[in-house]
PDB file of N, CA and C in Angstrom:
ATOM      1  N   UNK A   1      -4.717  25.182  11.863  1.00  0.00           N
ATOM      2  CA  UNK A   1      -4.915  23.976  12.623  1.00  0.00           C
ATOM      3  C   UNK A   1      -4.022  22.874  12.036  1.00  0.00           C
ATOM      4  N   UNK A   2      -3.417  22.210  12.601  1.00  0.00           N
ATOM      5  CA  UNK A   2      -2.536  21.075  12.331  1.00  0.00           C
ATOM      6  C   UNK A   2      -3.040  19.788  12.341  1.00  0.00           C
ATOM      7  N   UNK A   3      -3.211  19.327  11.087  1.00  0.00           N
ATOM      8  CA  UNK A   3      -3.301  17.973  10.720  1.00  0.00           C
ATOM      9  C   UNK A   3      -2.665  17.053  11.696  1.00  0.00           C
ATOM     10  N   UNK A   4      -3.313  15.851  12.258  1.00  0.00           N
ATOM     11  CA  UNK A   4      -2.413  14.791  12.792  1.00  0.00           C
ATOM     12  C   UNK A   4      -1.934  14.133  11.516  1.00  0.00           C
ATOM     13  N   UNK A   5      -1.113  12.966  11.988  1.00  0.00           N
ATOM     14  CA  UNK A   5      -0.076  11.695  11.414  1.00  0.00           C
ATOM     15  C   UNK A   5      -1.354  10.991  10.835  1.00  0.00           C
ATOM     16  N   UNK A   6      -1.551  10.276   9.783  1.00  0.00           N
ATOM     17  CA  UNK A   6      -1.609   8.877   9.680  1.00  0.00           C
ATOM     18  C   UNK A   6      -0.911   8.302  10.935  1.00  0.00           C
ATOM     19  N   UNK A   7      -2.053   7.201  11.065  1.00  0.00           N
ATOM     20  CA  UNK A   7      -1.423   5.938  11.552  1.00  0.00           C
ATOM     21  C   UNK A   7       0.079   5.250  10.852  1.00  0.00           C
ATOM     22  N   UNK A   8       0.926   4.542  11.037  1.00  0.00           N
ATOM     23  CA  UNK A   8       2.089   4.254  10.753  1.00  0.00           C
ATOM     24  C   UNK A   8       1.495   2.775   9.963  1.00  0.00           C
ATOM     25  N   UNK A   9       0.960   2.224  10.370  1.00  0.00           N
ATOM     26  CA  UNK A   9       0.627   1.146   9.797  1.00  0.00           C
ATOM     27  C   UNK A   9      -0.460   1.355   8.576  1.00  0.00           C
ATOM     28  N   UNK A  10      -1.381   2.406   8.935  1.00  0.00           N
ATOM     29  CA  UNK A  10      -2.153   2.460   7.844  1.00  0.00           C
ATOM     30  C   UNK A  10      -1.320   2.930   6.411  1.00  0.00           C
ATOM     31  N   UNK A  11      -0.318   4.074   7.015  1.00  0.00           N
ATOM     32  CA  UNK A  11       0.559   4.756   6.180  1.00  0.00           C
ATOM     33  C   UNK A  11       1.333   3.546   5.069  1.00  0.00           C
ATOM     34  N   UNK A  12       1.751   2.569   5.855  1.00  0.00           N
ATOM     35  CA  UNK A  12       2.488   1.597   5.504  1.00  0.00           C
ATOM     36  C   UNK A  12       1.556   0.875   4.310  1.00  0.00           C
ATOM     37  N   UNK A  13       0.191   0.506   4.548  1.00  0.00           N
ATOM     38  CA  UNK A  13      -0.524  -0.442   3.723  1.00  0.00           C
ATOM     39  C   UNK A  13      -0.464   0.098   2.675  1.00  0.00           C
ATOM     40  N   UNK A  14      -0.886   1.856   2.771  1.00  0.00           N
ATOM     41  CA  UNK A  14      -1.125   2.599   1.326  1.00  0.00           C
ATOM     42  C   UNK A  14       0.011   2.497   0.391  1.00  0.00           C
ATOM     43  N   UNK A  15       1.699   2.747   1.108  1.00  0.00           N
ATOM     44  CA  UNK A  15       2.552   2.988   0.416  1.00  0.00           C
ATOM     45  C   UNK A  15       2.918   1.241  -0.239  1.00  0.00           C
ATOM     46  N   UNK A  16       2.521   0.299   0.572  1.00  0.00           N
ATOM     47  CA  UNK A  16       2.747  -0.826   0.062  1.00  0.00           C
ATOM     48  C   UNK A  16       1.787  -1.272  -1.354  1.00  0.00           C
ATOM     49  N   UNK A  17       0.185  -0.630  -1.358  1.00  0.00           N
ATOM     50  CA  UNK A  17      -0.808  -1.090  -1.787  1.00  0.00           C
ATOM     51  C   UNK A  17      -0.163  -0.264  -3.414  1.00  0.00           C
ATOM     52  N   UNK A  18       0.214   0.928  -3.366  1.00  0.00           N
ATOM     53  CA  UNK A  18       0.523   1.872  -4.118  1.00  0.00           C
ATOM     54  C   UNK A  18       1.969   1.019  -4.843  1.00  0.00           C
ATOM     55  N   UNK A  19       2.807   0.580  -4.149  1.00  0.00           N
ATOM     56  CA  UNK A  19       4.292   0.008  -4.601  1.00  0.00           C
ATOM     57  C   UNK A  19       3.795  -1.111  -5.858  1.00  0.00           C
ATOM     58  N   UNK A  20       2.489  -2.061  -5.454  1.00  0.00           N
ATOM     59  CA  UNK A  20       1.916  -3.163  -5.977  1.00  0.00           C
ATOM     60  C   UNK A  20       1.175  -3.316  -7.205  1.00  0.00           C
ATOM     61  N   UNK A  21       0.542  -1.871  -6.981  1.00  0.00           N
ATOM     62  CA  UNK A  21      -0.237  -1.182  -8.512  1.00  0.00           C
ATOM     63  C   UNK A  21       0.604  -0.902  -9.614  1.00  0.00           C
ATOM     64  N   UNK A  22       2.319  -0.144  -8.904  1.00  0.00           N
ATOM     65  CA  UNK A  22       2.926   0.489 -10.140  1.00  0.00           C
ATOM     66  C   UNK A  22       4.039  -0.946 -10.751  1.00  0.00           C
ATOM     67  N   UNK A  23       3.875  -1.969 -10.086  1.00  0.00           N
ATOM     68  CA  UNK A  23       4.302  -3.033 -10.355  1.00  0.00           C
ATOM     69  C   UNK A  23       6.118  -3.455  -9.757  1.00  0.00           C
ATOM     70  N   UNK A  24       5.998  -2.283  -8.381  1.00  0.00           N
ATOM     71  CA  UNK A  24       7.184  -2.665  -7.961  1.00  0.00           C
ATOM     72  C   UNK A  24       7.395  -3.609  -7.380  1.00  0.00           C
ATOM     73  N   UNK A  25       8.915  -4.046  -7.374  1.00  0.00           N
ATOM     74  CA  UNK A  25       9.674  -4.983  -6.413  1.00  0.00           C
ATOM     75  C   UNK A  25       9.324  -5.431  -5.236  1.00  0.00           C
ATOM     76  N   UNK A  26       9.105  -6.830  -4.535  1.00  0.00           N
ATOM     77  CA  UNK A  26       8.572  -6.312  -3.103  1.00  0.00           C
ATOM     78  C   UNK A  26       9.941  -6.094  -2.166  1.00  0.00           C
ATOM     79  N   UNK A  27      11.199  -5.935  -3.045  1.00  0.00           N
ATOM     80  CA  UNK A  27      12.283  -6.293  -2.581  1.00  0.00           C
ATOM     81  C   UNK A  27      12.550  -4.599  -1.911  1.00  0.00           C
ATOM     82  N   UNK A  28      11.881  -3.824  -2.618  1.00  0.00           N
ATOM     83  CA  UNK A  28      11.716  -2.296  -2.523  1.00  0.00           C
ATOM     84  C   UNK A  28      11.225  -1.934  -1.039  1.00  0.00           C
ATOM     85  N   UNK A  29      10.870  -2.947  -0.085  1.00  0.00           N
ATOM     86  CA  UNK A  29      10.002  -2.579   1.251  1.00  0.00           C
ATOM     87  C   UNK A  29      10.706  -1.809   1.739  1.00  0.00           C
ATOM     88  N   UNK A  30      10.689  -0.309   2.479  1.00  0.00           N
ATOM     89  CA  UNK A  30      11.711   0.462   3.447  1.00  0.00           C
ATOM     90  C   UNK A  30      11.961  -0.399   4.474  1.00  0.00           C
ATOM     91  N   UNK A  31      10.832  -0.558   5.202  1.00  0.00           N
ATOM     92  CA  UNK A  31      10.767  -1.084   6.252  1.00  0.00           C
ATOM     93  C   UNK A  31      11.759  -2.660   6.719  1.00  0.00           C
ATOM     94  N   UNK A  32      12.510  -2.760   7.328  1.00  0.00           N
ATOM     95  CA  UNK A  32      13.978  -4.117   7.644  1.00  0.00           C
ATOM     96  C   UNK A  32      12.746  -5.401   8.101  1.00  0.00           C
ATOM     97  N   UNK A  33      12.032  -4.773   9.491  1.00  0.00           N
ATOM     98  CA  UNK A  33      11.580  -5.823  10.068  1.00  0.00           C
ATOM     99  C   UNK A  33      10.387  -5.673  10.681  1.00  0.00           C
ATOM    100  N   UNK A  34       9.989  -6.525  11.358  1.00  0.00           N
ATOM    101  CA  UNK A  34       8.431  -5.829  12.552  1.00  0.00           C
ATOM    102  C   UNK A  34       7.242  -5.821  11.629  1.00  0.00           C
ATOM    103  N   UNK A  35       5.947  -5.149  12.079  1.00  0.00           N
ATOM    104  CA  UNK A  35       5.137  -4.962  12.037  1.00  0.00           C
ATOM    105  C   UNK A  35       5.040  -4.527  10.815  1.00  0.00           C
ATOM    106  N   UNK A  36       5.959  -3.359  11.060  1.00  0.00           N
ATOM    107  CA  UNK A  36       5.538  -2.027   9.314  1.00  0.00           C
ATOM    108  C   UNK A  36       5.960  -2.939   8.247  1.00  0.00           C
ATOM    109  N   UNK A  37       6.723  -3.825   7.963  1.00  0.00           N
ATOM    110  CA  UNK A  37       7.371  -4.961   6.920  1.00  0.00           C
ATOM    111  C   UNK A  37       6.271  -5.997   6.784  1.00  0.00           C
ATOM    112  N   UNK A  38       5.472  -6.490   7.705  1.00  0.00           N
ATOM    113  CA  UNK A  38       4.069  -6.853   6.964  1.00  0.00           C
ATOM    114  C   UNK A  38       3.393  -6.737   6.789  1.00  0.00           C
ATOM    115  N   UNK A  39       2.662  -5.803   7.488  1.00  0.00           N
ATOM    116  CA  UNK A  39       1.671  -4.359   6.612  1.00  0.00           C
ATOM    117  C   UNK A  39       2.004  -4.393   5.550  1.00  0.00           C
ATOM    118  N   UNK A  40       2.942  -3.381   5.102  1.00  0.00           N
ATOM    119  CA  UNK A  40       3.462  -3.369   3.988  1.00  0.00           C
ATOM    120  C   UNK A  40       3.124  -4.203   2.517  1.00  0.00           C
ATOM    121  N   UNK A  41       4.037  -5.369   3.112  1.00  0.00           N
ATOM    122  CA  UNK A  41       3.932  -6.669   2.310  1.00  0.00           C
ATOM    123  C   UNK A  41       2.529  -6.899   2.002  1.00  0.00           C
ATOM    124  N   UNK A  42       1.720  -6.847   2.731  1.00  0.00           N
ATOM    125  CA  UNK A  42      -0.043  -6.633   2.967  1.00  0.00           C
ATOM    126  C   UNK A  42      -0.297  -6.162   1.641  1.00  0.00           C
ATOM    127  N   UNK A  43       0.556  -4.712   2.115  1.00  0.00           N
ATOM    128  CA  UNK A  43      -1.033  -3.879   1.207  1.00  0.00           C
ATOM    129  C   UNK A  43      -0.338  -4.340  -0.564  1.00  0.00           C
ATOM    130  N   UNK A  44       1.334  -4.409  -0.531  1.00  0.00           N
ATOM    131  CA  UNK A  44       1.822  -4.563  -1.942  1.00  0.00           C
ATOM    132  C   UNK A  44       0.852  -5.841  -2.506  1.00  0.00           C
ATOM    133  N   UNK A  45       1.016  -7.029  -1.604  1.00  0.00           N
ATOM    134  CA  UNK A  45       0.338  -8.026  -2.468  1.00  0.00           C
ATOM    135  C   UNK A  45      -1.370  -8.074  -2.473  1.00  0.00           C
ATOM    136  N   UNK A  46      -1.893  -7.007  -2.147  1.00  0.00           N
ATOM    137  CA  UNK A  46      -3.441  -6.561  -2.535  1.00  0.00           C
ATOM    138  C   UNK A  46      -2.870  -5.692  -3.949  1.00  0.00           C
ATOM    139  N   UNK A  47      -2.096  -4.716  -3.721  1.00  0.00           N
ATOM    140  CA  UNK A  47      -1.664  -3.830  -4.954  1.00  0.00           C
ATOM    141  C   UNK A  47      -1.661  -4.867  -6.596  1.00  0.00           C
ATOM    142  N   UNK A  48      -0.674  -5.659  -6.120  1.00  0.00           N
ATOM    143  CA  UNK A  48       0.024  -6.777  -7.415  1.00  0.00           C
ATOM    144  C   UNK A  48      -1.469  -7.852  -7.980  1.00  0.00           C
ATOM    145  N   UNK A  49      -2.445  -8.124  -7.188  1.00  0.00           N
ATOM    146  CA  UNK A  49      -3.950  -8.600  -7.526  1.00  0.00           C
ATOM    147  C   UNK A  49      -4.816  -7.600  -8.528  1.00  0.00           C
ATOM    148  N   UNK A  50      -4.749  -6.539  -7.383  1.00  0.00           N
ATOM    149  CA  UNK A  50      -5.535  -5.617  -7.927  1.00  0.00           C
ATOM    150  C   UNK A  50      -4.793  -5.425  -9.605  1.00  0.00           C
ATOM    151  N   UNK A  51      -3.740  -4.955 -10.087  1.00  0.00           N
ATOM    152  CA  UNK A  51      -3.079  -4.450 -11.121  1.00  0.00           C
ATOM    153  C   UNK A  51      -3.294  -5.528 -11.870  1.00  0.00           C
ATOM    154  N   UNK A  52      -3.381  -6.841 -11.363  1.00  0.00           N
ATOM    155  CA  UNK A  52      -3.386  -8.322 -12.690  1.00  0.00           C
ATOM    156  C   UNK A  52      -4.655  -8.192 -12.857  1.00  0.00           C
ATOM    157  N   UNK A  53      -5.549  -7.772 -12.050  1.00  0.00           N
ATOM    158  CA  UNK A  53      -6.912  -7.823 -12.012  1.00  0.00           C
ATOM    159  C   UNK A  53      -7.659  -6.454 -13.078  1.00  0.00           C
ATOM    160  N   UNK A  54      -6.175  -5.819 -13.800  1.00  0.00           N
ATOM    161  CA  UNK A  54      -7.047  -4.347 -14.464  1.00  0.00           C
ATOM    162  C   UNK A  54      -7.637  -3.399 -13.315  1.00  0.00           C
ATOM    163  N   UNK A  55      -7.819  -3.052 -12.401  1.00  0.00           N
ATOM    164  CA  UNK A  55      -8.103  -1.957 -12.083  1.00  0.00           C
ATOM    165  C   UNK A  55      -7.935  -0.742 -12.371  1.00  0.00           C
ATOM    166  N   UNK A  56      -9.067   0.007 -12.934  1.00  0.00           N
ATOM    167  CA  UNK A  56      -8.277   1.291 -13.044  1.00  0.00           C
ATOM    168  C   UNK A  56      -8.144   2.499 -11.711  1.00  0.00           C
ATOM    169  N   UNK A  57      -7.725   3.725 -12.481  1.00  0.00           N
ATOM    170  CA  UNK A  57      -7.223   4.595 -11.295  1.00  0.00           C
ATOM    171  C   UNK A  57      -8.597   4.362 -10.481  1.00  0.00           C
ATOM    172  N   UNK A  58      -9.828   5.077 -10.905  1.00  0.00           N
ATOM    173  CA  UNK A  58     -10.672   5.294 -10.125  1.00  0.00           C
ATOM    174  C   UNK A  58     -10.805   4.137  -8.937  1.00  0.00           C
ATOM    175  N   UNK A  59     -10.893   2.874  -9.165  1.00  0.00           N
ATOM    176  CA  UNK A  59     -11.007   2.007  -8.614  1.00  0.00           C
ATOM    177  C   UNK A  59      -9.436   1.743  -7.204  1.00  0.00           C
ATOM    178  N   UNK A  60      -8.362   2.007  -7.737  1.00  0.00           N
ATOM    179  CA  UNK A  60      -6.941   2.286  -7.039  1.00  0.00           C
ATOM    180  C   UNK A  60      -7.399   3.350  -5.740  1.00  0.00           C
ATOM    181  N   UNK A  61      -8.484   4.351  -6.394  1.00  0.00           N
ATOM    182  CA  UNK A  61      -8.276   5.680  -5.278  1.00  0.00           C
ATOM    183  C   UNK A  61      -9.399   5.228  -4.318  1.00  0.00           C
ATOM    184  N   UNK A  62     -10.666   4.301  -4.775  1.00  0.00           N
ATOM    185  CA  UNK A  62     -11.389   3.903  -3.481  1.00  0.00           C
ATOM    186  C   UNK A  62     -10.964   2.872  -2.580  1.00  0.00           C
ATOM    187  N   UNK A  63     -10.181   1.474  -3.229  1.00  0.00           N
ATOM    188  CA  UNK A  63      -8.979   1.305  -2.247  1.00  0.00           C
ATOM    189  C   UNK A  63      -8.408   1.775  -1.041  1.00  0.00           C
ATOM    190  N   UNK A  64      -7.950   2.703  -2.307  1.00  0.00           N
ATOM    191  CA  UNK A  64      -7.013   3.751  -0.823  1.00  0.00           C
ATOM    192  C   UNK A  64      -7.580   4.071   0.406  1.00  0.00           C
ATOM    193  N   UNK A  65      -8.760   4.980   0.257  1.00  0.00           N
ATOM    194  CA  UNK A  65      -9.704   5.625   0.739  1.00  0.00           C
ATOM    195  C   UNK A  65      -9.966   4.455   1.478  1.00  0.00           C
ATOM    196  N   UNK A  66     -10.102   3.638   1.218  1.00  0.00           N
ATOM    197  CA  UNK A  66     -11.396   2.594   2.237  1.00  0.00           C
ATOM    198  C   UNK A  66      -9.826   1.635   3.222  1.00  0.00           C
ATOM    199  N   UNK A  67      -8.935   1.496   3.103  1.00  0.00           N
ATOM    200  CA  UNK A  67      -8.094   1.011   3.926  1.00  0.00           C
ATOM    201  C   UNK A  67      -7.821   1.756   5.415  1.00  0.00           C
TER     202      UNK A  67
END
């Protein structure tokens, strides 16, 4: 049986939320323009809180999960 897609936008928050934790660039966004570029931006600057804030993994993976 074949898995569907993520949503594109949800896809986007995680990889942004994930970019924010490991303390990347927000200069790093794939995304040029539109929608997926502030999602994105979204989930990195929840990521960059969360990481000043100490979170650990466990706490990173219910995040995820709950977006």
């Amino acid at each position: 049986m074949k898995r569907q897609k993520r949503n594109v936008s949800s896809r986007a928050q995680a990889r942004g939320y994930q970019a924010g934790m490991a303390g990347k660039s927000r200069s790093l966004c794939p995304h040029d323009t539109g929608d997926a570029r502030h999602i994105w931006l979204t989930g990195w600057r929840v990521g960059r809180e969360d990481n000043w804030d100490g979170f650990n993994t466990q706490a990173q993976i219910q995040r995820l999960n709950n977006m």
